[in-house]
PDB file of N, CA and C in Angstrom:
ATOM      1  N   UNK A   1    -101.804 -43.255   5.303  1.00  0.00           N
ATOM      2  CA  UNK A   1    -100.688 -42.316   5.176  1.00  0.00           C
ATOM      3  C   UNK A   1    -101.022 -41.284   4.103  1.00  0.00           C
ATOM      4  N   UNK A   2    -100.773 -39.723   4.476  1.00  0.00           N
ATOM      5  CA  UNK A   2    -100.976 -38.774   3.188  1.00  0.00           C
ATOM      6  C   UNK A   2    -100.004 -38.840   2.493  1.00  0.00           C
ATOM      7  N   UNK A   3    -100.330 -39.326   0.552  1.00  0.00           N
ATOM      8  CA  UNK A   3     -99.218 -39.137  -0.007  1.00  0.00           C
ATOM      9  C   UNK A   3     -98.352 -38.026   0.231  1.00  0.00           C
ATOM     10  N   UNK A   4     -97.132 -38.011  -0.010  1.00  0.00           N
ATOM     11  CA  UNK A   4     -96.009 -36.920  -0.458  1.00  0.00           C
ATOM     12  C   UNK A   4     -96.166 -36.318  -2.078  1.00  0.00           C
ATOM     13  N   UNK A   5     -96.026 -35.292  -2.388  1.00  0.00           N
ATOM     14  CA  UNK A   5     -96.467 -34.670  -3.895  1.00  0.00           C
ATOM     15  C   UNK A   5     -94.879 -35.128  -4.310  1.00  0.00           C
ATOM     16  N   UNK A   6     -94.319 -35.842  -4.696  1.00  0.00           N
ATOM     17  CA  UNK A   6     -93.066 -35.889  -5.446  1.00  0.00           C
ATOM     18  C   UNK A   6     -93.204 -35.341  -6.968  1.00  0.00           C
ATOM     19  N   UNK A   7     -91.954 -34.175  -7.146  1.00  0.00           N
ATOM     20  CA  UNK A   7     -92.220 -33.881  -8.449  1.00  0.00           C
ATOM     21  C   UNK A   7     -91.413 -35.096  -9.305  1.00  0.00           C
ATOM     22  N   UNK A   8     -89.869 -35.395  -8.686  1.00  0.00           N
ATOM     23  CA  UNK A   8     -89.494 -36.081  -9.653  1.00  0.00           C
ATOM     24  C   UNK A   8     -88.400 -37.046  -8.583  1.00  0.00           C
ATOM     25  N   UNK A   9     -88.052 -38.125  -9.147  1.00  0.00           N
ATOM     26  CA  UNK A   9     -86.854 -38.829  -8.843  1.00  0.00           C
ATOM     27  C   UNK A   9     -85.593 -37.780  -9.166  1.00  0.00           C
ATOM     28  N   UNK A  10     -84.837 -37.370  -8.415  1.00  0.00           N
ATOM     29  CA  UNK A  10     -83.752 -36.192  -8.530  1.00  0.00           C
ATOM     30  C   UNK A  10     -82.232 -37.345  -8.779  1.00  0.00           C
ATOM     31  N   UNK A  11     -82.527 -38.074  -7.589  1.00  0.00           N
ATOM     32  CA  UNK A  11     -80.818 -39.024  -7.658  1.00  0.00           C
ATOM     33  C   UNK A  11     -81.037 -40.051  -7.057  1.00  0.00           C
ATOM     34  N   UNK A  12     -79.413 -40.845  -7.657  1.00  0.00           N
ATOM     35  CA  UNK A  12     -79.732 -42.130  -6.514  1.00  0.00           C
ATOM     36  C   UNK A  12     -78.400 -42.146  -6.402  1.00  0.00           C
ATOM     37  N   UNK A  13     -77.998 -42.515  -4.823  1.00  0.00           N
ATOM     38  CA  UNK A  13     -76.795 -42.619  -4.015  1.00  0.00           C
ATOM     39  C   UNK A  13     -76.464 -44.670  -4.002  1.00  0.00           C
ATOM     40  N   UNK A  14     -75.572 -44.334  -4.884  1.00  0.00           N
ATOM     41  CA  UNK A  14     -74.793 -45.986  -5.084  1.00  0.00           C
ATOM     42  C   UNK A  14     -73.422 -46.292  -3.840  1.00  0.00           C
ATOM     43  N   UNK A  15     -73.783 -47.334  -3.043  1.00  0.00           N
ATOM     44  CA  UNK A  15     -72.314 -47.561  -2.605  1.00  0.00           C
ATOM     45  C   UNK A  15     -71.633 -48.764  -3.756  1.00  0.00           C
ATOM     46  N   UNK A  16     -70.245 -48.325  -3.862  1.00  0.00           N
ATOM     47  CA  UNK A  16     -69.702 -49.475  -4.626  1.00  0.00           C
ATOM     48  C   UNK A  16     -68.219 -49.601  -3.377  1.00  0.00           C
ATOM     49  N   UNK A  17     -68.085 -50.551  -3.797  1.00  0.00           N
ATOM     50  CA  UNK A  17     -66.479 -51.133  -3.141  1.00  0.00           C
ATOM     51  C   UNK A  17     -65.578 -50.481  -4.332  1.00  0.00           C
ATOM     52  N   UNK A  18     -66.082 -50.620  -5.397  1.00  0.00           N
ATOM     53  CA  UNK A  18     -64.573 -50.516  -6.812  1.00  0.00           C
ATOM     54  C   UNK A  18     -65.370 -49.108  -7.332  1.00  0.00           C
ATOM     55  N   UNK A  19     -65.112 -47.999  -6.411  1.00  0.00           N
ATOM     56  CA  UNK A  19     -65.733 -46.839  -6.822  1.00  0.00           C
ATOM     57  C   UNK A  19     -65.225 -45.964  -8.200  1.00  0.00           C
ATOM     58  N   UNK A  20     -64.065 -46.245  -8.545  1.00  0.00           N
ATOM     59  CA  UNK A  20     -63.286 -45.871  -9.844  1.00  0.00           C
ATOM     60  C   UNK A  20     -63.897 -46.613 -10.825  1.00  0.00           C
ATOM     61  N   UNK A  21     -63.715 -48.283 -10.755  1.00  0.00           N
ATOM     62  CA  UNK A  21     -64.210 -49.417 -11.789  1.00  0.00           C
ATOM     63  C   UNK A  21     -65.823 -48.855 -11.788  1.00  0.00           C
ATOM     64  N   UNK A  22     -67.248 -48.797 -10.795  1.00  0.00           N
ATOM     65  CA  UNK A  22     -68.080 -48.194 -11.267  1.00  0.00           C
ATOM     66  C   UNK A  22     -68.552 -46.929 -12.131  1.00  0.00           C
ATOM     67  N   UNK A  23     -67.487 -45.837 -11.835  1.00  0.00           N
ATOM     68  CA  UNK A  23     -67.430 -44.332 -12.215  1.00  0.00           C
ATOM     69  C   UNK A  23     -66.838 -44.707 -14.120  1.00  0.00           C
ATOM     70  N   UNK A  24     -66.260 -45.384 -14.098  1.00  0.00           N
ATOM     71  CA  UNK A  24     -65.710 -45.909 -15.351  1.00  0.00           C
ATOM     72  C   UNK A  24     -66.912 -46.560 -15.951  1.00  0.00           C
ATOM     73  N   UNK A  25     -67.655 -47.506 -15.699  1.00  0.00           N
ATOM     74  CA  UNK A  25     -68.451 -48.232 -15.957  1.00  0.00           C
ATOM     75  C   UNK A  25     -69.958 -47.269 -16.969  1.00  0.00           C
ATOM     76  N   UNK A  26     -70.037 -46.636 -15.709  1.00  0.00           N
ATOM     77  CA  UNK A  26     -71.117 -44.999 -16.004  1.00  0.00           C
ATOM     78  C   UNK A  26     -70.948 -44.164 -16.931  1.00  0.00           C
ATOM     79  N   UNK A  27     -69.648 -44.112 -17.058  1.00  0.00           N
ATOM     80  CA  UNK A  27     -69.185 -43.169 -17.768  1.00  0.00           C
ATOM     81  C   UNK A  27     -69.356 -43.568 -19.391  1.00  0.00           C
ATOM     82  N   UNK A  28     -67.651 -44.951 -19.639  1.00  0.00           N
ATOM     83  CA  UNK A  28     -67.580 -45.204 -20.819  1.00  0.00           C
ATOM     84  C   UNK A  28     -68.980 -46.166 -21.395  1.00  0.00           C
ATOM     85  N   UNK A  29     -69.595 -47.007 -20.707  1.00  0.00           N
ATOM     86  CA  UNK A  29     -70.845 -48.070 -20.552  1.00  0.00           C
ATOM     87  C   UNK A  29     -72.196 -47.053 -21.268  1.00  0.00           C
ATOM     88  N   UNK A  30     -72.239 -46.371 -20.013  1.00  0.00           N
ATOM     89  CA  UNK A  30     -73.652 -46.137 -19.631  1.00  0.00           C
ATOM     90  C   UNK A  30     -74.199 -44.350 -20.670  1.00  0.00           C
ATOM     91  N   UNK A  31     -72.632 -43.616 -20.991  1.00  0.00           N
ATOM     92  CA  UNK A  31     -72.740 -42.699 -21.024  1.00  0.00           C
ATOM     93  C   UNK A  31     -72.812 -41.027 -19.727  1.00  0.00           C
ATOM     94  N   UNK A  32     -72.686 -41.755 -19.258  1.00  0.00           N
ATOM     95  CA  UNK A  32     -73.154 -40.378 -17.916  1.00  0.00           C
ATOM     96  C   UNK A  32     -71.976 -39.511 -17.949  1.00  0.00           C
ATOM     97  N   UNK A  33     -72.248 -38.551 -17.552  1.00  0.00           N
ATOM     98  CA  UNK A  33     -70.682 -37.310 -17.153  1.00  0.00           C
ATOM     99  C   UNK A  33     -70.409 -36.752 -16.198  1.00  0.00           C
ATOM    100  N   UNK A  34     -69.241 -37.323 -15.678  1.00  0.00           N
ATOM    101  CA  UNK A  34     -68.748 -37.196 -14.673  1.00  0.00           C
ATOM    102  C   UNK A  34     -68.347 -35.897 -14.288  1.00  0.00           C
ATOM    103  N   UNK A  35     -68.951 -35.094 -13.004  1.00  0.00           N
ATOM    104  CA  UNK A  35     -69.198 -33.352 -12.452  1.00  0.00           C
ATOM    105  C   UNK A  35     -68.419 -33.196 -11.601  1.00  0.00           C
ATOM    106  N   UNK A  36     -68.303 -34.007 -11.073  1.00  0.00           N
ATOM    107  CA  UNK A  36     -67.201 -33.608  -9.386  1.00  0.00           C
ATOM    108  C   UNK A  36     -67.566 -34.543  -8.746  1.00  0.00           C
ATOM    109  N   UNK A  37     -66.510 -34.357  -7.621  1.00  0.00           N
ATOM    110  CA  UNK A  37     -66.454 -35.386  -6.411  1.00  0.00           C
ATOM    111  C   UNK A  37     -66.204 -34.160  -5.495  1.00  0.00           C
ATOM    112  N   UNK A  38     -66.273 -35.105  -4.275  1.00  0.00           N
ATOM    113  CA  UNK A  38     -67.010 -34.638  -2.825  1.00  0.00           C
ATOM    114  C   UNK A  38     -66.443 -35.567  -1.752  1.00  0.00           C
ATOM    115  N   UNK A  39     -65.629 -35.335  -1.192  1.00  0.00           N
ATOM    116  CA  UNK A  39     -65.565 -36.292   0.121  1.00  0.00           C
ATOM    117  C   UNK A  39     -65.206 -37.721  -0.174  1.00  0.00           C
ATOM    118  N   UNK A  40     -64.552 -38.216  -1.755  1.00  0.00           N
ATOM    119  CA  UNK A  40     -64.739 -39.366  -1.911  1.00  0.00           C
ATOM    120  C   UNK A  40     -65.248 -39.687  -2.774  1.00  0.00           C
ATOM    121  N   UNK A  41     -67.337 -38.869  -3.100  1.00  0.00           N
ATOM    122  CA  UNK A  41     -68.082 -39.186  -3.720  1.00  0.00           C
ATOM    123  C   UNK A  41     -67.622 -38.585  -4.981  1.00  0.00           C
ATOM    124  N   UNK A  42     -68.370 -39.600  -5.885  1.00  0.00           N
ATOM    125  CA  UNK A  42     -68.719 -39.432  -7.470  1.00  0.00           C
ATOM    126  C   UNK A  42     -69.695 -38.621  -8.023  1.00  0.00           C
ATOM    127  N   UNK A  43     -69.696 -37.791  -8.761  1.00  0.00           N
ATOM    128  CA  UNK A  43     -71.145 -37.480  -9.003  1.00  0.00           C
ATOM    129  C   UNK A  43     -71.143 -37.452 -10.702  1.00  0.00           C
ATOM    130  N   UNK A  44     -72.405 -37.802 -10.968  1.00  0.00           N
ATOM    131  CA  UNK A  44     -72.574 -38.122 -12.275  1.00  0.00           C
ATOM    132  C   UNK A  44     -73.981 -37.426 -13.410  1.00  0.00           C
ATOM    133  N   UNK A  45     -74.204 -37.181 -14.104  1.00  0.00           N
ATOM    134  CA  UNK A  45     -75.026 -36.936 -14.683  1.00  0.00           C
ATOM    135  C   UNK A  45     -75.561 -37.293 -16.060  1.00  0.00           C
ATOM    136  N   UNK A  46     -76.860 -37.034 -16.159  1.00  0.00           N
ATOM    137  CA  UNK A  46     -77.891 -38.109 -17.386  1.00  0.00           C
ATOM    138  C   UNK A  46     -77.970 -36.663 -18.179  1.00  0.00           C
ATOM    139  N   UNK A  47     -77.784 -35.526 -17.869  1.00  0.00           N
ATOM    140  CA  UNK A  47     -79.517 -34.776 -18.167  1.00  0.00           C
ATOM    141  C   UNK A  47     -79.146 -33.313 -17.932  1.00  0.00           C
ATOM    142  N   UNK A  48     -79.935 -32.141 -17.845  1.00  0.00           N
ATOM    143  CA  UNK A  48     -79.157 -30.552 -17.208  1.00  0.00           C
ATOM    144  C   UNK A  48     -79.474 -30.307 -16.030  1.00  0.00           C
ATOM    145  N   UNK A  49     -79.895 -31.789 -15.268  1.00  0.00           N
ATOM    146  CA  UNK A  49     -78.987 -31.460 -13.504  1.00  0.00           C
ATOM    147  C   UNK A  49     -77.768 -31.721 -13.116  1.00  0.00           C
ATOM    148  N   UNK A  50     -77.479 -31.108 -12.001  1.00  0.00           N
ATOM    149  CA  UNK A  50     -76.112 -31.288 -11.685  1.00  0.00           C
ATOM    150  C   UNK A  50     -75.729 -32.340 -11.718  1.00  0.00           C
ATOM    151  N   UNK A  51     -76.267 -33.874 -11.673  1.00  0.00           N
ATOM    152  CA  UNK A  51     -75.900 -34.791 -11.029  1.00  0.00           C
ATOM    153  C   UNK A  51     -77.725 -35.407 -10.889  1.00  0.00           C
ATOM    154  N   UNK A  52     -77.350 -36.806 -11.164  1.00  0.00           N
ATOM    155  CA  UNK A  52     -78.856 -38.335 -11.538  1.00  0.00           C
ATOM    156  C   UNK A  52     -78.230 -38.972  -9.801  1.00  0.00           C
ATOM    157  N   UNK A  53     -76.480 -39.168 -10.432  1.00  0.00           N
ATOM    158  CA  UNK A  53     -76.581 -40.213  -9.766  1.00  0.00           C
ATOM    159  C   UNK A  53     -74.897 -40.095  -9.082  1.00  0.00           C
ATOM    160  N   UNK A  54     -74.880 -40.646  -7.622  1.00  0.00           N
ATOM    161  CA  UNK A  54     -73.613 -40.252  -6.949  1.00  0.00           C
ATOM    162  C   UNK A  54     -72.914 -41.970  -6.368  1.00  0.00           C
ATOM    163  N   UNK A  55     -71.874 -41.819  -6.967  1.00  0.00           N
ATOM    164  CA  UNK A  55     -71.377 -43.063  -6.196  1.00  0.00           C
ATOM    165  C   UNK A  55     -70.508 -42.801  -5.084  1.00  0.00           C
ATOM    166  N   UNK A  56     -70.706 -43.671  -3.911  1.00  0.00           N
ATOM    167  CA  UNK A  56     -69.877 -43.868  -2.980  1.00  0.00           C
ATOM    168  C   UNK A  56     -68.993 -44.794  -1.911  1.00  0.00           C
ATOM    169  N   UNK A  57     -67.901 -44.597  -1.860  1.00  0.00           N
ATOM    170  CA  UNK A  57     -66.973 -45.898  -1.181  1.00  0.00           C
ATOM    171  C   UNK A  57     -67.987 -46.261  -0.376  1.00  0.00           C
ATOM    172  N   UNK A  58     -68.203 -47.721  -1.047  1.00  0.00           N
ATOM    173  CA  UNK A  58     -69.145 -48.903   0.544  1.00  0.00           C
ATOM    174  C   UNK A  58     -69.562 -49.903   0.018  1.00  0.00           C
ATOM    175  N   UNK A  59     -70.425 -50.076   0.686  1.00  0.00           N
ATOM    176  CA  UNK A  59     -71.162 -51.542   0.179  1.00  0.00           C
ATOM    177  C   UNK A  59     -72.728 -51.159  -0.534  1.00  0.00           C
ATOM    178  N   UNK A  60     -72.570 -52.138  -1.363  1.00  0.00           N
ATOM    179  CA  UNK A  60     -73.654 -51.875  -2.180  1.00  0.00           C
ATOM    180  C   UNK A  60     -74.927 -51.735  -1.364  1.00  0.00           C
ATOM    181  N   UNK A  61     -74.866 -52.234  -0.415  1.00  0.00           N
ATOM    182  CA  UNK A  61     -76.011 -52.125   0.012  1.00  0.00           C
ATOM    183  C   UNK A  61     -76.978 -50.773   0.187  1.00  0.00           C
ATOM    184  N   UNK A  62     -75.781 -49.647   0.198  1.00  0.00           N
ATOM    185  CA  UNK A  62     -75.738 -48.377   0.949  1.00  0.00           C
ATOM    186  C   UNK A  62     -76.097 -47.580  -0.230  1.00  0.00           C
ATOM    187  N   UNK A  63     -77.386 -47.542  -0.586  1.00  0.00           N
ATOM    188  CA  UNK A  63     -78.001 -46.747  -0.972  1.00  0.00           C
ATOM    189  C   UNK A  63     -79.305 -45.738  -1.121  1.00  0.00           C
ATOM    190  N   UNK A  64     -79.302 -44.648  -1.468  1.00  0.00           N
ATOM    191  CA  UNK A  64     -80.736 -43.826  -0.962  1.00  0.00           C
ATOM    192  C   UNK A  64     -80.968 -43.260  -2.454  1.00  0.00           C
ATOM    193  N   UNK A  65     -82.010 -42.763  -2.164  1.00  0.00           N
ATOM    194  CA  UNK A  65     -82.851 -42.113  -3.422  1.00  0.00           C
ATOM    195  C   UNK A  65     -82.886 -40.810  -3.149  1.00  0.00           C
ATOM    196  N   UNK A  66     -82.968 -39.437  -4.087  1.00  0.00           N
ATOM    197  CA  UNK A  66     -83.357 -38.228  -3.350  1.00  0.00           C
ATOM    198  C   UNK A  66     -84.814 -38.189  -4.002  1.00  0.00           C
ATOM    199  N   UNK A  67     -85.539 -37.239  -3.934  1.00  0.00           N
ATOM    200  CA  UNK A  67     -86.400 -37.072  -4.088  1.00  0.00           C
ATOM    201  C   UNK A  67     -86.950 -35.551  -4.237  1.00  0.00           C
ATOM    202  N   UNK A  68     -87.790 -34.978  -5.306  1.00  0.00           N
ATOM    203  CA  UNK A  68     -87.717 -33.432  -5.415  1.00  0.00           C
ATOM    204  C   UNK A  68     -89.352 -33.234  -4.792  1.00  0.00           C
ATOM    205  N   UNK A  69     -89.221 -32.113  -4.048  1.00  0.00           N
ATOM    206  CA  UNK A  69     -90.613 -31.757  -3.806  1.00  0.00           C
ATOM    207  C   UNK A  69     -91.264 -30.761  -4.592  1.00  0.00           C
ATOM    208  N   UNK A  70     -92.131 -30.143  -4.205  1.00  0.00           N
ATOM    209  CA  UNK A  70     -92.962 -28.514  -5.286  1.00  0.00           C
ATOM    210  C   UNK A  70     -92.054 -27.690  -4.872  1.00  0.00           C
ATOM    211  N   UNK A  71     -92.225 -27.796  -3.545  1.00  0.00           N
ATOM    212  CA  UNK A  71     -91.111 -26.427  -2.920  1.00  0.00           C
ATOM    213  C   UNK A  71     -90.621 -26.597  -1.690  1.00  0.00           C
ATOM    214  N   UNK A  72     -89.818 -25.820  -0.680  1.00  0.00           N
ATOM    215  CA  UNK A  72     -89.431 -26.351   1.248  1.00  0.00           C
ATOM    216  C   UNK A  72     -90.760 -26.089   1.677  1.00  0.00           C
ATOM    217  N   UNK A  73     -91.835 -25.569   1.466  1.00  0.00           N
ATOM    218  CA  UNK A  73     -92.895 -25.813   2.455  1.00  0.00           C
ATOM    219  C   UNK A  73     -93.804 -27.081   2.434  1.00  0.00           C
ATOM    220  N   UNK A  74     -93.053 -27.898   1.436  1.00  0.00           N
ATOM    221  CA  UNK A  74     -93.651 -29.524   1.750  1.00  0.00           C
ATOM    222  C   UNK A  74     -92.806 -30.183   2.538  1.00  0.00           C
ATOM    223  N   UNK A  75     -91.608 -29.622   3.073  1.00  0.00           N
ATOM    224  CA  UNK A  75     -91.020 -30.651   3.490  1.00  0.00           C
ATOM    225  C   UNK A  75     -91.438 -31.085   5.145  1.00  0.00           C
ATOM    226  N   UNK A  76     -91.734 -30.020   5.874  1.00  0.00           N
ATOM    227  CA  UNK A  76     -92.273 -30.206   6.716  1.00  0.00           C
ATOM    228  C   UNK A  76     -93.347 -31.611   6.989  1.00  0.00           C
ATOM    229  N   UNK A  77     -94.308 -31.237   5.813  1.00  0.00           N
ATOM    230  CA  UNK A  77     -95.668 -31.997   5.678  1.00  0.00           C
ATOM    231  C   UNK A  77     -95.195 -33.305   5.767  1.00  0.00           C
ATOM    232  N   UNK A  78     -94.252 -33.712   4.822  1.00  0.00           N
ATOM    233  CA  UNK A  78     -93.812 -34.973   3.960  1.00  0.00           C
ATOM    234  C   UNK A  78     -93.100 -35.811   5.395  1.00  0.00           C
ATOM    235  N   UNK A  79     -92.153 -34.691   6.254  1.00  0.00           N
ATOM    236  CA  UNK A  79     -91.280 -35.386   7.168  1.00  0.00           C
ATOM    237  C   UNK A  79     -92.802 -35.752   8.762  1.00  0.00           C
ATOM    238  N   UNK A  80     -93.708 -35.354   8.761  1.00  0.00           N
ATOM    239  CA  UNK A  80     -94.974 -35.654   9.433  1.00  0.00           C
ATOM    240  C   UNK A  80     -95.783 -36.781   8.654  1.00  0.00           C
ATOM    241  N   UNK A  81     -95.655 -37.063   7.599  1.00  0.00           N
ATOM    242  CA  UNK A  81     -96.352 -37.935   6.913  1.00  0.00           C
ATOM    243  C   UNK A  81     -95.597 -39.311   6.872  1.00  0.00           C
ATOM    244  N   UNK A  82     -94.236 -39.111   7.122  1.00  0.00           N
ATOM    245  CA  UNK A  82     -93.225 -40.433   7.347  1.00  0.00           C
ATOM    246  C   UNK A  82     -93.119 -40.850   9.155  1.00  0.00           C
ATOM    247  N   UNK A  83     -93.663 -39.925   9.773  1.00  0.00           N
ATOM    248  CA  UNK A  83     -93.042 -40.307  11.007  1.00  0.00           C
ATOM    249  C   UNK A  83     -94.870 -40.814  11.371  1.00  0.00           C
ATOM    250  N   UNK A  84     -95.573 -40.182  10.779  1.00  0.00           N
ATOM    251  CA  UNK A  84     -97.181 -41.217  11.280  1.00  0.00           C
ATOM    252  C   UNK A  84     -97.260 -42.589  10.505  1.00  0.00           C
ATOM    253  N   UNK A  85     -96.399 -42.750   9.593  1.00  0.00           N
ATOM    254  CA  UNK A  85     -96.286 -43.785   8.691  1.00  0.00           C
ATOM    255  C   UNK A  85     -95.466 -44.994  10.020  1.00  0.00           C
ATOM    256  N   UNK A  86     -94.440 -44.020  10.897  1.00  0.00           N
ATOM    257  CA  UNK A  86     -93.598 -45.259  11.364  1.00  0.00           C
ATOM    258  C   UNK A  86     -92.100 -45.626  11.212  1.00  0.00           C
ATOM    259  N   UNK A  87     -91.935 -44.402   9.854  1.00  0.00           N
ATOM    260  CA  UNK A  87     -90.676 -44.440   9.452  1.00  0.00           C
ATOM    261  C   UNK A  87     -89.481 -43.023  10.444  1.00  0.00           C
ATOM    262  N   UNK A  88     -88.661 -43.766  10.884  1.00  0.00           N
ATOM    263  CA  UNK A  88     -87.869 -42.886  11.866  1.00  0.00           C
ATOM    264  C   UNK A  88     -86.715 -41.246  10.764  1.00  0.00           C
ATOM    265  N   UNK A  89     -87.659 -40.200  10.916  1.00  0.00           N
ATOM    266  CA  UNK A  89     -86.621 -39.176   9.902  1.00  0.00           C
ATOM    267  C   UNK A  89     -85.818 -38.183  11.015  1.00  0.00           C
ATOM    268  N   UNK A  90     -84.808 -37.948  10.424  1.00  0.00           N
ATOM    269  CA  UNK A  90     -83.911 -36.772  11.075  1.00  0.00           C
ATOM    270  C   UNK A  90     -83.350 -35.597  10.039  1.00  0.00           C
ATOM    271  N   UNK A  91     -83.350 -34.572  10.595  1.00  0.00           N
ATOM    272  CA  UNK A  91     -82.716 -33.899   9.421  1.00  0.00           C
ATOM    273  C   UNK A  91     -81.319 -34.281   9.186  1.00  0.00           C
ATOM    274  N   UNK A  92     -80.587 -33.809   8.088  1.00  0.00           N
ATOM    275  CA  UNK A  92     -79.180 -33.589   7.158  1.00  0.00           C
ATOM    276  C   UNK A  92     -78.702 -32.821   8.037  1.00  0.00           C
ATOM    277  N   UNK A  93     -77.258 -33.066   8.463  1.00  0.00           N
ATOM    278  CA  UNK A  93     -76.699 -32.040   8.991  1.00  0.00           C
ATOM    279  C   UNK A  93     -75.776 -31.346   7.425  1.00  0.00           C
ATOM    280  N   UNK A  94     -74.838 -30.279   7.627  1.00  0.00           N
ATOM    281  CA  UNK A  94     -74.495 -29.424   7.385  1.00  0.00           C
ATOM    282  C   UNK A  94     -73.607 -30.082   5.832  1.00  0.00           C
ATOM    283  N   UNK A  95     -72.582 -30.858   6.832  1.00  0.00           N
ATOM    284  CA  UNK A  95     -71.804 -32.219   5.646  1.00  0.00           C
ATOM    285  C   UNK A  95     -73.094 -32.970   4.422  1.00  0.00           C
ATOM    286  N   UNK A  96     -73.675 -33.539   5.091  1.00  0.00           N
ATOM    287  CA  UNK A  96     -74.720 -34.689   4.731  1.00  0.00           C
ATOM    288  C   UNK A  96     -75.389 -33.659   2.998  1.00  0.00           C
ATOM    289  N   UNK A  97     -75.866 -32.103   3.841  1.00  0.00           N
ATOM    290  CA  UNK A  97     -76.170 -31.315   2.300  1.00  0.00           C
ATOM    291  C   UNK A  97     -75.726 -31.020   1.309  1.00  0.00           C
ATOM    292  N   UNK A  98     -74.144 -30.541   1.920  1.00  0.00           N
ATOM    293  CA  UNK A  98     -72.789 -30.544   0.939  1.00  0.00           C
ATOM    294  C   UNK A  98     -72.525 -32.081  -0.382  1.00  0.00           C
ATOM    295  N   UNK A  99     -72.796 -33.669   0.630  1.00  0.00           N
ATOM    296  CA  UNK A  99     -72.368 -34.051  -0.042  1.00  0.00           C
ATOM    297  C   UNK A  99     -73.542 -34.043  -1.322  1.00  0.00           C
ATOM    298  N   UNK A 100     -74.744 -33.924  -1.110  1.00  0.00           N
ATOM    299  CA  UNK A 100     -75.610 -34.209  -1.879  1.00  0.00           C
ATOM    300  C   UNK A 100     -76.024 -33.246  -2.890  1.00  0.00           C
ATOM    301  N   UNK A 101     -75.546 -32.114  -2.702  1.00  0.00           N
ATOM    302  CA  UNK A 101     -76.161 -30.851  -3.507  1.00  0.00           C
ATOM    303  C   UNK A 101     -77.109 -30.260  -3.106  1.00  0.00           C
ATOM    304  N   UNK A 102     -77.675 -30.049  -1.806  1.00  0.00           N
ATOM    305  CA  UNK A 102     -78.816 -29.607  -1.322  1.00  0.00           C
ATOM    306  C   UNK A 102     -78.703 -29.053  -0.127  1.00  0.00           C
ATOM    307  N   UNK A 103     -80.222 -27.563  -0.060  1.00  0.00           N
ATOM    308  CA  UNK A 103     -80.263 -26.759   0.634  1.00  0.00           C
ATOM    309  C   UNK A 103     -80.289 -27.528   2.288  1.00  0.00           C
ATOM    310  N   UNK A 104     -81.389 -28.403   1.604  1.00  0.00           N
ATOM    311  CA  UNK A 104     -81.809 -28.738   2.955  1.00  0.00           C
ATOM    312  C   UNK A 104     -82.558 -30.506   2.980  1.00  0.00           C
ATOM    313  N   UNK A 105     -82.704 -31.384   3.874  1.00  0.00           N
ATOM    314  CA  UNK A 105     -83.044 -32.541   3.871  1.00  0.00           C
ATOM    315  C   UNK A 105     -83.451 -33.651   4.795  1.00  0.00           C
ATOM    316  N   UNK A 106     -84.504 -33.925   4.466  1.00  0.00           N
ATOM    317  CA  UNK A 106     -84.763 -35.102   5.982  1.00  0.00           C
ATOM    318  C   UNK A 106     -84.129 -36.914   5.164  1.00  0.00           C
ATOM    319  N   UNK A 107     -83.747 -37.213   6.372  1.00  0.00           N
ATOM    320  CA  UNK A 107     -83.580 -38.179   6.098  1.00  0.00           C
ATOM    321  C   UNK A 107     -84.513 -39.536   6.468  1.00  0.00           C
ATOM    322  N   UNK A 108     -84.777 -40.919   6.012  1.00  0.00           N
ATOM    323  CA  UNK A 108     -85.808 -41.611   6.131  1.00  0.00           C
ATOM    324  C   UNK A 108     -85.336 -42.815   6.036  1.00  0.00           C
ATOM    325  N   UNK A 109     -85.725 -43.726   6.688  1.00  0.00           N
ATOM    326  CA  UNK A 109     -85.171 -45.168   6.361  1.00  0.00           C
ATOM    327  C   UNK A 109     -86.154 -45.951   6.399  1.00  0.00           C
ATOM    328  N   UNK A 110     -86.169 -47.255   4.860  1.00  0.00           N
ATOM    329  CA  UNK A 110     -87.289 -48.093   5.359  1.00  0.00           C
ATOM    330  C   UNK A 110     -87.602 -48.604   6.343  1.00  0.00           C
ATOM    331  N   UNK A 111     -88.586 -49.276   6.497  1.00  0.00           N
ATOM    332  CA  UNK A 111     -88.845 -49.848   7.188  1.00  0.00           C
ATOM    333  C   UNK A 111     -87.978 -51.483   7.554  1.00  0.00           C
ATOM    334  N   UNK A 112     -87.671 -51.963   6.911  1.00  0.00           N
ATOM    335  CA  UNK A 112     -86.417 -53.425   6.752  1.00  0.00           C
ATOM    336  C   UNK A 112     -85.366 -52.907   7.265  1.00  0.00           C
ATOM    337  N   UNK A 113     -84.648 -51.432   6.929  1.00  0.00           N
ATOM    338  CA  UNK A 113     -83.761 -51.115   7.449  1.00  0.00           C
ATOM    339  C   UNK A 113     -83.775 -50.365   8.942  1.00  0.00           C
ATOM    340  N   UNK A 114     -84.256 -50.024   9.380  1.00  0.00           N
ATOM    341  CA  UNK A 114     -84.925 -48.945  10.346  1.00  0.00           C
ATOM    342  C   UNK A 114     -84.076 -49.592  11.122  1.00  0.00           C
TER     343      UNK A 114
END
C-alpha cells in the first residue's frame, strides 16, 4: 500500500450516550473549550483550531478520526491508496462536511468494521 502523507491528526469524532455529562467532563476535567454545536454535535478545542475533538449522541463505539493532508490534490491519491488497500471509501455528502468543518472528505472504514 502507498503511504498517505498525513500532516497531522486534525480531530476525533466521540459517540457518547451522556453527551452533556461528556462535554462537561472535557471541559471542567480535561480543560478543552467548548466552540459550537451542530446538529446535536459538540465541538471542542485543545489548541488555535477550530475544534481537536467533536462529541456525538451514540454509542461509543461510533467513532472516526479526521485526518489533515498537504493539500486537496492528495486526496484523490490517498482515496486510491485505500480502495487498493481493500478499504471501502465514499465521499462526504454536503451535511456530513457541515458537521465536521470541512471543505471536502472521503470517508473510510476499517477493515473490522467494513
Amino acid at each position: 500500500m502507498t503511504n498517505i502523507p498525513i500532516v497531522q491528526v486534525c480531530y476525533l469524532r466521540l459517540g457518547s450516550r451522556k453527551i452533556e455529562e461528556s462535554a462537561r467532563f472535557a471541559t471542567d476535567i480535561l480543560g478543552l473549550q467548548r466552540v459550537g454545536a451542530v446538529d446535536g454535535d459538540i465541538a471542542l478545542r485543545s489548541d488555535h483550531l477550530y475544534h481537536r475533538i467533536c462529541l456525538t449522541e451514540g454509542p461509543p463505539e461510533q467513532q472516526s478520526v479526521g485526518l489533515e493532508l498537504p493539500d486537496e490534490t492528495y486526496l484523490e491519491p490517498a482515496r486510491a491508496a485505500l480502495l487498493a488497500a481493500g478499504f471501502p471509501v465514499r465521499d462526504a455528502d454536503a451535511n456530513e462536511c457541515k458537521r465536521r468543518y470541512v471543505r471536502q472528505r472521503h470517508r473510510a472504514c476499517d477493515a473490522a468494521r467494513a
